[in-house]
PDB file of N, CA and C in Angstrom:
ATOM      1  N   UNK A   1       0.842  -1.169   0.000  1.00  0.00           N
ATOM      2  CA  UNK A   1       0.000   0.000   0.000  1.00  0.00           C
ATOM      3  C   UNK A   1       0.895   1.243   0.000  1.00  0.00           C
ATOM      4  N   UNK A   2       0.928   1.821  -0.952  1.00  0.00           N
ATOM      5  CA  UNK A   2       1.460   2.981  -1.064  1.00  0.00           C
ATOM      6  C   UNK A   2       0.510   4.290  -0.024  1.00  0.00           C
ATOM      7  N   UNK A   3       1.231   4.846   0.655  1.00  0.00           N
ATOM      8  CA  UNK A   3       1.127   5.750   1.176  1.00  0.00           C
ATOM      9  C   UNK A   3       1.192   7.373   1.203  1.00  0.00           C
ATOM     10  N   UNK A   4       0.589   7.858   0.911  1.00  0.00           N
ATOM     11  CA  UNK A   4       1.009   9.780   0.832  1.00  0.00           C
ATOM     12  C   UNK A   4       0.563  10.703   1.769  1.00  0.00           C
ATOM     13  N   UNK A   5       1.314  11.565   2.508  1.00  0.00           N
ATOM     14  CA  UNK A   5       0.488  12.893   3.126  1.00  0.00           C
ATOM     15  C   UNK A   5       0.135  14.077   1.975  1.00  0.00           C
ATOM     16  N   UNK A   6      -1.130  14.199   2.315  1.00  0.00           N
ATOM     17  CA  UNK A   6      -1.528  15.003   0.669  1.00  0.00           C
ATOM     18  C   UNK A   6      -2.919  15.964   1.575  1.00  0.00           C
ATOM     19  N   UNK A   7      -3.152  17.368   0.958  1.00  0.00           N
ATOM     20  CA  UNK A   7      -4.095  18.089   0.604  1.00  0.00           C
ATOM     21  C   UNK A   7      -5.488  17.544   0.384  1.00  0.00           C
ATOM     22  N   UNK A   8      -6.501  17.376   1.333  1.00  0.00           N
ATOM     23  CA  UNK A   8      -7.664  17.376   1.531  1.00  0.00           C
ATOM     24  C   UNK A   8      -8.656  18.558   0.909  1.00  0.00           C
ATOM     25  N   UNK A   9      -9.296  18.866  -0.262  1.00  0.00           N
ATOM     26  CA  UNK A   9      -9.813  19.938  -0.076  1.00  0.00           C
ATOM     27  C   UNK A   9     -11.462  20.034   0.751  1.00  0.00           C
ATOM     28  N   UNK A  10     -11.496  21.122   1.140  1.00  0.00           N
ATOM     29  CA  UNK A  10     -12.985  21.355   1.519  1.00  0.00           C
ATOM     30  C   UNK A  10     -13.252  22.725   1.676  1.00  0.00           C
ATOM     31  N   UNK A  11     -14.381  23.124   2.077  1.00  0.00           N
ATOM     32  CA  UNK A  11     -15.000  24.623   2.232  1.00  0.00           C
ATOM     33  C   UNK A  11     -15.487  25.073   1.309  1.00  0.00           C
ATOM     34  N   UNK A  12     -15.970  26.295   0.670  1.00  0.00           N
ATOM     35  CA  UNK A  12     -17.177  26.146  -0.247  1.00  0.00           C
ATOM     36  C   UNK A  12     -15.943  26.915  -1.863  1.00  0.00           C
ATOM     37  N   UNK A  13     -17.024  26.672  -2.444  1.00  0.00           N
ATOM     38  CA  UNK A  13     -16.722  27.278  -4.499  1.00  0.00           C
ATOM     39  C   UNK A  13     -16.374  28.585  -3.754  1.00  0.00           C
ATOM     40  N   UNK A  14     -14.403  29.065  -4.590  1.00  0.00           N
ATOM     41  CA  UNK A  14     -13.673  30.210  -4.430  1.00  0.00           C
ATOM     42  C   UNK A  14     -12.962  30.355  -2.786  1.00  0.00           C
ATOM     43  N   UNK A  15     -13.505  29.599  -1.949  1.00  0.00           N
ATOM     44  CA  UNK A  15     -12.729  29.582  -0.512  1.00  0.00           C
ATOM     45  C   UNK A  15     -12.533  28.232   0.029  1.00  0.00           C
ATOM     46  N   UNK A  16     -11.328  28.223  -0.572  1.00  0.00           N
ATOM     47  CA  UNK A  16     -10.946  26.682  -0.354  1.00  0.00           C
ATOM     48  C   UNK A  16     -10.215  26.352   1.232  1.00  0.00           C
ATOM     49  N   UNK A  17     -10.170  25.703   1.559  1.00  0.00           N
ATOM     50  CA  UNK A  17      -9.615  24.849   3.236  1.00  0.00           C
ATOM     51  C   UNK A  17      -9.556  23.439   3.116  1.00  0.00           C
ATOM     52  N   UNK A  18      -8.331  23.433   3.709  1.00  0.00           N
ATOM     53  CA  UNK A  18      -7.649  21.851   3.311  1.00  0.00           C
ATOM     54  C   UNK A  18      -7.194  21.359   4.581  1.00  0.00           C
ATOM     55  N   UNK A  19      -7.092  20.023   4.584  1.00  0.00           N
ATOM     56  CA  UNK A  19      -7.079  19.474   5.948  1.00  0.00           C
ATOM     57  C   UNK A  19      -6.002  18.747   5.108  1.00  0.00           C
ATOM     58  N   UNK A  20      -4.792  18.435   5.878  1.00  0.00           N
ATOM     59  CA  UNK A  20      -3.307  17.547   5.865  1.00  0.00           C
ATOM     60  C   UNK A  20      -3.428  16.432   6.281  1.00  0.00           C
ATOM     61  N   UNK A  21      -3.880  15.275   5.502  1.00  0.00           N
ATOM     62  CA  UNK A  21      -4.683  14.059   5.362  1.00  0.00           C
ATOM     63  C   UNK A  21      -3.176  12.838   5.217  1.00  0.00           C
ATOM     64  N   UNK A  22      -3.255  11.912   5.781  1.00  0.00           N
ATOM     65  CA  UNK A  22      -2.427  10.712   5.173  1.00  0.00           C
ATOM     66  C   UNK A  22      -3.506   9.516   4.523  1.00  0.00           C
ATOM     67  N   UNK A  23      -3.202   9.485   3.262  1.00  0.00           N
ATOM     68  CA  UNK A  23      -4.299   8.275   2.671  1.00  0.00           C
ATOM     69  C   UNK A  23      -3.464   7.385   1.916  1.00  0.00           C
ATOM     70  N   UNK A  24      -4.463   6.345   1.457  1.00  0.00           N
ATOM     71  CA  UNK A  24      -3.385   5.530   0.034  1.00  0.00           C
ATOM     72  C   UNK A  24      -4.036   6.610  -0.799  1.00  0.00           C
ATOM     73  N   UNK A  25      -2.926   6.567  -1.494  1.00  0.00           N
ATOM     74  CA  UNK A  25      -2.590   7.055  -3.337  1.00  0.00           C
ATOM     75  C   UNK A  25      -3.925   6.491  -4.072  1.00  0.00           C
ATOM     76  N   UNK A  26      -4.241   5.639  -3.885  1.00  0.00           N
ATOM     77  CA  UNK A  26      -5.353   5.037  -4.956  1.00  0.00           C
ATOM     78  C   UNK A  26      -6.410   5.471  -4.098  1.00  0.00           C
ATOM     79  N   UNK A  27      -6.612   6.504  -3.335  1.00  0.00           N
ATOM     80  CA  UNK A  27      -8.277   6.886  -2.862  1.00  0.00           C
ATOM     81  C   UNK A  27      -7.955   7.899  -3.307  1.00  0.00           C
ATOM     82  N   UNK A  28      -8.965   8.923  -3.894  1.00  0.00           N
ATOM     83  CA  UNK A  28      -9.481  10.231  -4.198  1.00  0.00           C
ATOM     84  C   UNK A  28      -8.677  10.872  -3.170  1.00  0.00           C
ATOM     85  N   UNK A  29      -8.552  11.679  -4.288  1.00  0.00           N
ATOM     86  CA  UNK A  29      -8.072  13.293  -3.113  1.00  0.00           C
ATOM     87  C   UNK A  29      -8.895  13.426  -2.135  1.00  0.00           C
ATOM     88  N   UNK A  30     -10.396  13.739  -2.438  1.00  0.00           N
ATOM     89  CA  UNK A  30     -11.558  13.865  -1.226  1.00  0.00           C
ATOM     90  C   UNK A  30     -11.776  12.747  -0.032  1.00  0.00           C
ATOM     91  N   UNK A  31     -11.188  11.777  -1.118  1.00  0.00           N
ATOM     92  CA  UNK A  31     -11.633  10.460  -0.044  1.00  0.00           C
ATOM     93  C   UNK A  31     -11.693  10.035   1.257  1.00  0.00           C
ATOM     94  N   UNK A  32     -11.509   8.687   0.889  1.00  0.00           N
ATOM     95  CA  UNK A  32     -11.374   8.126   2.676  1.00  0.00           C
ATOM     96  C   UNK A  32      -9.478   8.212   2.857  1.00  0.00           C
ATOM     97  N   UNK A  33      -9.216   8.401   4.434  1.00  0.00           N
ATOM     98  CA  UNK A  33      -8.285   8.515   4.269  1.00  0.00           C
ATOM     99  C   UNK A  33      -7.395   8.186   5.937  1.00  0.00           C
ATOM    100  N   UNK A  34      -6.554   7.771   6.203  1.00  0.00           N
ATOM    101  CA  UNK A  34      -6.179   6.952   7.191  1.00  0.00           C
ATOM    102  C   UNK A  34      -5.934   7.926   8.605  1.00  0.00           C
ATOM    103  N   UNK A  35      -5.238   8.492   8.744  1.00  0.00           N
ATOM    104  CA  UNK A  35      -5.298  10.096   9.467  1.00  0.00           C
ATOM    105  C   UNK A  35      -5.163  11.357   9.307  1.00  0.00           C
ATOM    106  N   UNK A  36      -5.903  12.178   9.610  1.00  0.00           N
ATOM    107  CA  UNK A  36      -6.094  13.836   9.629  1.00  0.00           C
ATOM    108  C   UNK A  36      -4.667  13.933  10.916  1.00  0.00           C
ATOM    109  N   UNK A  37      -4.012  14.727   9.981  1.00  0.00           N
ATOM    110  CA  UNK A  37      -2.365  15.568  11.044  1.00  0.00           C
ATOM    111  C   UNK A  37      -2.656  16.732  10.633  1.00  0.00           C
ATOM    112  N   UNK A  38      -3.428  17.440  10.005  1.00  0.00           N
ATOM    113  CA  UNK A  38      -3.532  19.301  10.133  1.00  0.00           C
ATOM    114  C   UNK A  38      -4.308  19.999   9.489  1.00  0.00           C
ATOM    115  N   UNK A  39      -3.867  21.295   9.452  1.00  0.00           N
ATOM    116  CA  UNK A  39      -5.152  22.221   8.563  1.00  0.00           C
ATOM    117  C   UNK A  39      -4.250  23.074   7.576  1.00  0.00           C
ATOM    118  N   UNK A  40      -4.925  23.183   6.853  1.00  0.00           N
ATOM    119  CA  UNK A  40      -3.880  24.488   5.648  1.00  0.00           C
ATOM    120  C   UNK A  40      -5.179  25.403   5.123  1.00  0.00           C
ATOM    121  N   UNK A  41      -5.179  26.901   5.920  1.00  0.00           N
ATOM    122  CA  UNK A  41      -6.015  27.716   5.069  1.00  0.00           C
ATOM    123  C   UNK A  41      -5.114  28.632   4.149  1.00  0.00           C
ATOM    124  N   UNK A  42      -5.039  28.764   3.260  1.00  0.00           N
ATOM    125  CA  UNK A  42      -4.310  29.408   2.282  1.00  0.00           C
ATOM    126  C   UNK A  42      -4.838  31.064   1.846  1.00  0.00           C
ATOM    127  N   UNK A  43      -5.739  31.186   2.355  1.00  0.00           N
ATOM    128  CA  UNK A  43      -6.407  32.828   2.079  1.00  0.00           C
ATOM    129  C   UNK A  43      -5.843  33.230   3.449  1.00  0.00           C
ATOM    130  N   UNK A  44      -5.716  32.660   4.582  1.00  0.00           N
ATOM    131  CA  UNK A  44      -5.358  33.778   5.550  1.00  0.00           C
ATOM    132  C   UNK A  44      -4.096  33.920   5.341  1.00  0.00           C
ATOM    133  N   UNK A  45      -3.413  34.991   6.434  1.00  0.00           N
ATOM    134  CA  UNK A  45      -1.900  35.458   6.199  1.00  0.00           C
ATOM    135  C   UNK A  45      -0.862  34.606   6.718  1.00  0.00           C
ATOM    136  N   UNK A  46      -0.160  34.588   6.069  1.00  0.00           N
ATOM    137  CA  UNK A  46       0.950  33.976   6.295  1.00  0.00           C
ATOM    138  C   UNK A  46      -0.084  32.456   6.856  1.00  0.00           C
ATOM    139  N   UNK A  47      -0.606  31.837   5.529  1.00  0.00           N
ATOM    140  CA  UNK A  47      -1.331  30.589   5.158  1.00  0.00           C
ATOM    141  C   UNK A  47      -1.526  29.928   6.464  1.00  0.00           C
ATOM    142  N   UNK A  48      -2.534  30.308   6.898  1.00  0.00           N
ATOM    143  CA  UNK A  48      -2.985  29.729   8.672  1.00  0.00           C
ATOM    144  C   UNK A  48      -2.828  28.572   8.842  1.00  0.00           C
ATOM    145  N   UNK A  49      -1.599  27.693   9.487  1.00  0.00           N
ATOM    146  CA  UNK A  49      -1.529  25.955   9.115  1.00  0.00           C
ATOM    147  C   UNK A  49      -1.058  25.721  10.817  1.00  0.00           C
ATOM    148  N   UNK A  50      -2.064  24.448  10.691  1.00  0.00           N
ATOM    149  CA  UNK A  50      -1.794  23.805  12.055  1.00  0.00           C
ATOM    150  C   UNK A  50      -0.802  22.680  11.638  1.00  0.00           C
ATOM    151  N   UNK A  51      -0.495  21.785  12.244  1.00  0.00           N
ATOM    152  CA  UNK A  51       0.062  20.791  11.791  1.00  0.00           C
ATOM    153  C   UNK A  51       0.942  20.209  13.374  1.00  0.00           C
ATOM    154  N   UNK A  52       0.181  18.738  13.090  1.00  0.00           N
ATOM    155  CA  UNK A  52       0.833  17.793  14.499  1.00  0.00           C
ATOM    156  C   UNK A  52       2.491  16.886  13.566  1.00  0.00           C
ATOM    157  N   UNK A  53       3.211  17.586  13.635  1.00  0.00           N
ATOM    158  CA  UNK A  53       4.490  17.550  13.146  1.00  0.00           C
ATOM    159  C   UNK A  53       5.099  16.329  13.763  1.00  0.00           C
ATOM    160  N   UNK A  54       4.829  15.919  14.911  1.00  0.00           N
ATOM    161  CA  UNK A  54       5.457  14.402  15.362  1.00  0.00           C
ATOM    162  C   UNK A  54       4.774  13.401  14.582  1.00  0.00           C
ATOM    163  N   UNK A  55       3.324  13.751  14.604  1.00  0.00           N
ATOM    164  CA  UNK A  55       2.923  12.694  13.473  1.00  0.00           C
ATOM    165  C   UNK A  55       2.941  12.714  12.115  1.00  0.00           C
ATOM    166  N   UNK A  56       3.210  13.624  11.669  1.00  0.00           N
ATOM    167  CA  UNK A  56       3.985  13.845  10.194  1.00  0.00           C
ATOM    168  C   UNK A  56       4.912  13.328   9.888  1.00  0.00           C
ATOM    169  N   UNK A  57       6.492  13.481  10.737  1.00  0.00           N
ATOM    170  CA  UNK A  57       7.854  12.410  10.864  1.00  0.00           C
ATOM    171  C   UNK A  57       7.333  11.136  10.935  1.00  0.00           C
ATOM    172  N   UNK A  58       6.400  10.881  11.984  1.00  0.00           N
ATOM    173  CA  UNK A  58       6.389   9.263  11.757  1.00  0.00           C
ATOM    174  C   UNK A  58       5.699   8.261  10.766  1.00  0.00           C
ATOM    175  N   UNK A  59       5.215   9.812  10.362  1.00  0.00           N
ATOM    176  CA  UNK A  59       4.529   8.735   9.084  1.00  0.00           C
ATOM    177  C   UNK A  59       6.019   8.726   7.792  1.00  0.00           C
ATOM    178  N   UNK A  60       6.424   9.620   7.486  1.00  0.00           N
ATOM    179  CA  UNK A  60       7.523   9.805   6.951  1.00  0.00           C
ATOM    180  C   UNK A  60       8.384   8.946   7.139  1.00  0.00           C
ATOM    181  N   UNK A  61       8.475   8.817   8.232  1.00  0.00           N
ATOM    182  CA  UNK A  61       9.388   7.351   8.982  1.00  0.00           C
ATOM    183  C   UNK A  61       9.019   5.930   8.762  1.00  0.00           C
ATOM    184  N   UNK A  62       7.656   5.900   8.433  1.00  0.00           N
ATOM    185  CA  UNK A  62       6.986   4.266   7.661  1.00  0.00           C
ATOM    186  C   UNK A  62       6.881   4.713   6.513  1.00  0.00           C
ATOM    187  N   UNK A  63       7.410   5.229   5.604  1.00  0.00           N
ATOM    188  CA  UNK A  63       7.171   5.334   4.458  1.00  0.00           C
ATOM    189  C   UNK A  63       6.574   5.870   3.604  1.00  0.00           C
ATOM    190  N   UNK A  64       5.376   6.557   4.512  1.00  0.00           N
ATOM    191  CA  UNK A  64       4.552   7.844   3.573  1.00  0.00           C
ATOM    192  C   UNK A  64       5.439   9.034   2.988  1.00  0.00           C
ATOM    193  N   UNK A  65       4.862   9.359   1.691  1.00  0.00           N
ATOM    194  CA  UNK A  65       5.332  10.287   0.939  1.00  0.00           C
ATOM    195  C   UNK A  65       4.385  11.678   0.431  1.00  0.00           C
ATOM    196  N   UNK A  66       5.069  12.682   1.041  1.00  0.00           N
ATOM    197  CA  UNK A  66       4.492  13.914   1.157  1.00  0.00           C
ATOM    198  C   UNK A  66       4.286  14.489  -0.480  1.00  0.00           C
ATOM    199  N   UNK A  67       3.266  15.463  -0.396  1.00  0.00           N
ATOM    200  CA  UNK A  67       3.278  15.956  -1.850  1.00  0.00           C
ATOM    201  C   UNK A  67       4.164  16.779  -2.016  1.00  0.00           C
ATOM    202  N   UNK A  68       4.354  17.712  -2.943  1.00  0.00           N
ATOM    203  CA  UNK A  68       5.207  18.751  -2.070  1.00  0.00           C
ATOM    204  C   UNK A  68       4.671  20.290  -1.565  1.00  0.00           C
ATOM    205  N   UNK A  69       3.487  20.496  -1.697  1.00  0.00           N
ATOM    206  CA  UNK A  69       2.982  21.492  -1.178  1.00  0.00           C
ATOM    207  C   UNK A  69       2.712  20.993   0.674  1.00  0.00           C
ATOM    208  N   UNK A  70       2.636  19.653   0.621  1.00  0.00           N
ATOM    209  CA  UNK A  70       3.013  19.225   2.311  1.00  0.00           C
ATOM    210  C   UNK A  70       3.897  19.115   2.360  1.00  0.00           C
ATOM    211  N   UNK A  71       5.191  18.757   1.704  1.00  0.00           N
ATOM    212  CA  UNK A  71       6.437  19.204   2.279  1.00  0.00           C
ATOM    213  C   UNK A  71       7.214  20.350   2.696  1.00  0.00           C
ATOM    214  N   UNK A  72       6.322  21.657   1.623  1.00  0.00           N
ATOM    215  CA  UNK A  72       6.941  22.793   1.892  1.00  0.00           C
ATOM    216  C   UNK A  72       6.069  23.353   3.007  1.00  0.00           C
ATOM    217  N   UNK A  73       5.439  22.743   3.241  1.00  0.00           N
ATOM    218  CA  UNK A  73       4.384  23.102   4.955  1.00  0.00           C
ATOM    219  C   UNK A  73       5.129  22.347   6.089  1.00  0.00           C
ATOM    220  N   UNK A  74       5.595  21.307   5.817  1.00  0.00           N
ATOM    221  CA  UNK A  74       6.143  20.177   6.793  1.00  0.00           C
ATOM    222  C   UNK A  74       7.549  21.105   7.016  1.00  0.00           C
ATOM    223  N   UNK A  75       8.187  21.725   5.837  1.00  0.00           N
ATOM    224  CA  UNK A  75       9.331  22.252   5.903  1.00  0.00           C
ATOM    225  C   UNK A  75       9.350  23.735   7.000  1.00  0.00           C
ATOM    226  N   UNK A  76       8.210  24.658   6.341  1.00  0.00           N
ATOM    227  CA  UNK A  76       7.855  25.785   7.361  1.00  0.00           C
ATOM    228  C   UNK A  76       8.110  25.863   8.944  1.00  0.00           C
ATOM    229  N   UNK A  77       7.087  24.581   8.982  1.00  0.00           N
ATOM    230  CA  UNK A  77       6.573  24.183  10.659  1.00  0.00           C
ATOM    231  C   UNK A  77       8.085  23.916  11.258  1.00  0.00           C
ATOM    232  N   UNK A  78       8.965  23.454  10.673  1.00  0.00           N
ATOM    233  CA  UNK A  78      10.539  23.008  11.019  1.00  0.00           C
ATOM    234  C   UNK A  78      10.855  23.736  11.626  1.00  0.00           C
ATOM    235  N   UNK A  79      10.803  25.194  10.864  1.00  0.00           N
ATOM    236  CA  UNK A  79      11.811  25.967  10.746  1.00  0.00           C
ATOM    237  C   UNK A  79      10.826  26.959  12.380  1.00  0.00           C
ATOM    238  N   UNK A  80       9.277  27.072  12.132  1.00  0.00           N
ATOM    239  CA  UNK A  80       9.247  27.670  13.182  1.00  0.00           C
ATOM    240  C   UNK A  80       9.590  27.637  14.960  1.00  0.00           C
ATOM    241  N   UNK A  81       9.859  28.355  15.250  1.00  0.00           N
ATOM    242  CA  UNK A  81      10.753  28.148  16.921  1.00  0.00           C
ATOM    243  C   UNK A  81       9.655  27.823  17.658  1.00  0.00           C
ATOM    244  N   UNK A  82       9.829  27.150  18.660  1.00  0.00           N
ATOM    245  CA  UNK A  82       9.103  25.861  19.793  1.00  0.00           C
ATOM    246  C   UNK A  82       8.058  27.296  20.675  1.00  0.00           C
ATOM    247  N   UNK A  83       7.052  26.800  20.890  1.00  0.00           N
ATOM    248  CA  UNK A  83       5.909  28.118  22.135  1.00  0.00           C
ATOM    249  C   UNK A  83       6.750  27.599  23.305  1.00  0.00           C
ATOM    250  N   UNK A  84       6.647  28.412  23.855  1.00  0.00           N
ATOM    251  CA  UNK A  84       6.646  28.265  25.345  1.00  0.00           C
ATOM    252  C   UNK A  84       6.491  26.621  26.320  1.00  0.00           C
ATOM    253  N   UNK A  85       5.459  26.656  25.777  1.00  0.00           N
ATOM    254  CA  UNK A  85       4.384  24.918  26.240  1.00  0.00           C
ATOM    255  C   UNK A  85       5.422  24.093  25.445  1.00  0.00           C
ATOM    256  N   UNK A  86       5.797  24.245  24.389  1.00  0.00           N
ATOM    257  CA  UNK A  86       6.198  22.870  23.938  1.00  0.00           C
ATOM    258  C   UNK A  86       7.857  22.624  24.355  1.00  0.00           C
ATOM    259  N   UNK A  87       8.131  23.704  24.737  1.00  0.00           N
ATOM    260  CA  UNK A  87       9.412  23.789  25.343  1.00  0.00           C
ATOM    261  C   UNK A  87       9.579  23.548  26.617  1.00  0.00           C
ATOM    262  N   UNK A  88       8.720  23.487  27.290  1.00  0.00           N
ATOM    263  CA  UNK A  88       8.864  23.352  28.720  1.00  0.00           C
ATOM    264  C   UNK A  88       8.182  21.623  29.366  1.00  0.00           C
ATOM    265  N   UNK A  89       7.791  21.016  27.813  1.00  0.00           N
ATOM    266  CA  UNK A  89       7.052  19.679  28.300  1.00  0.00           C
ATOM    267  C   UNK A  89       8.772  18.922  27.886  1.00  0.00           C
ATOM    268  N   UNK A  90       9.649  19.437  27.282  1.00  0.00           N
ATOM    269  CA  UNK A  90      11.032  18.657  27.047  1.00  0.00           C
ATOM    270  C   UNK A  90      11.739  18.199  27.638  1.00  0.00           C
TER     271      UNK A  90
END
């Protein structure tokens, strides 16, 4: 079973919102899909994205393969510096 983290779309005609989905390759973009790891709104600023980044690596780590508009999101989240909270649970 091939694996991908890929772009979910949803929200209505002209305002799109995407949820950071891991599915097989052979289900629809819309489809069914194995776990939800984030959100990508692309109209807000500086593209409003959540993203549970430990579970992103580990899927990465079994073999799922990112698109690359989730990689260059997976790449972002890298680069941004740790809150407070997540620094202090270390």
């Amino acid at each position: 079973m091939a694996v991908a983290i890929r772009l979910r779309r949803e929200g209505t005609k002209n305002r799109p919102f995407y949820r950071i989905v891991v599915a097989d390759q052979r289900h629809r973009r819309d489809g069914r899909f194995i776990e939800m790891i984030g959100t990508y709104d692309p109209l807000r600023p500086e593209g409003d994205t959540t993203l549970d980044l430990a579970k992103a690596e580990a899927w990465i780590a079994k073999g799922a393969r990112p698109s690359e508009t989730v990689a260059s999101i997976i790449k972002k989240e890298r680069k941004k510096p740790q809150t407070a909270a997540s620094a202090s649970e270390g």
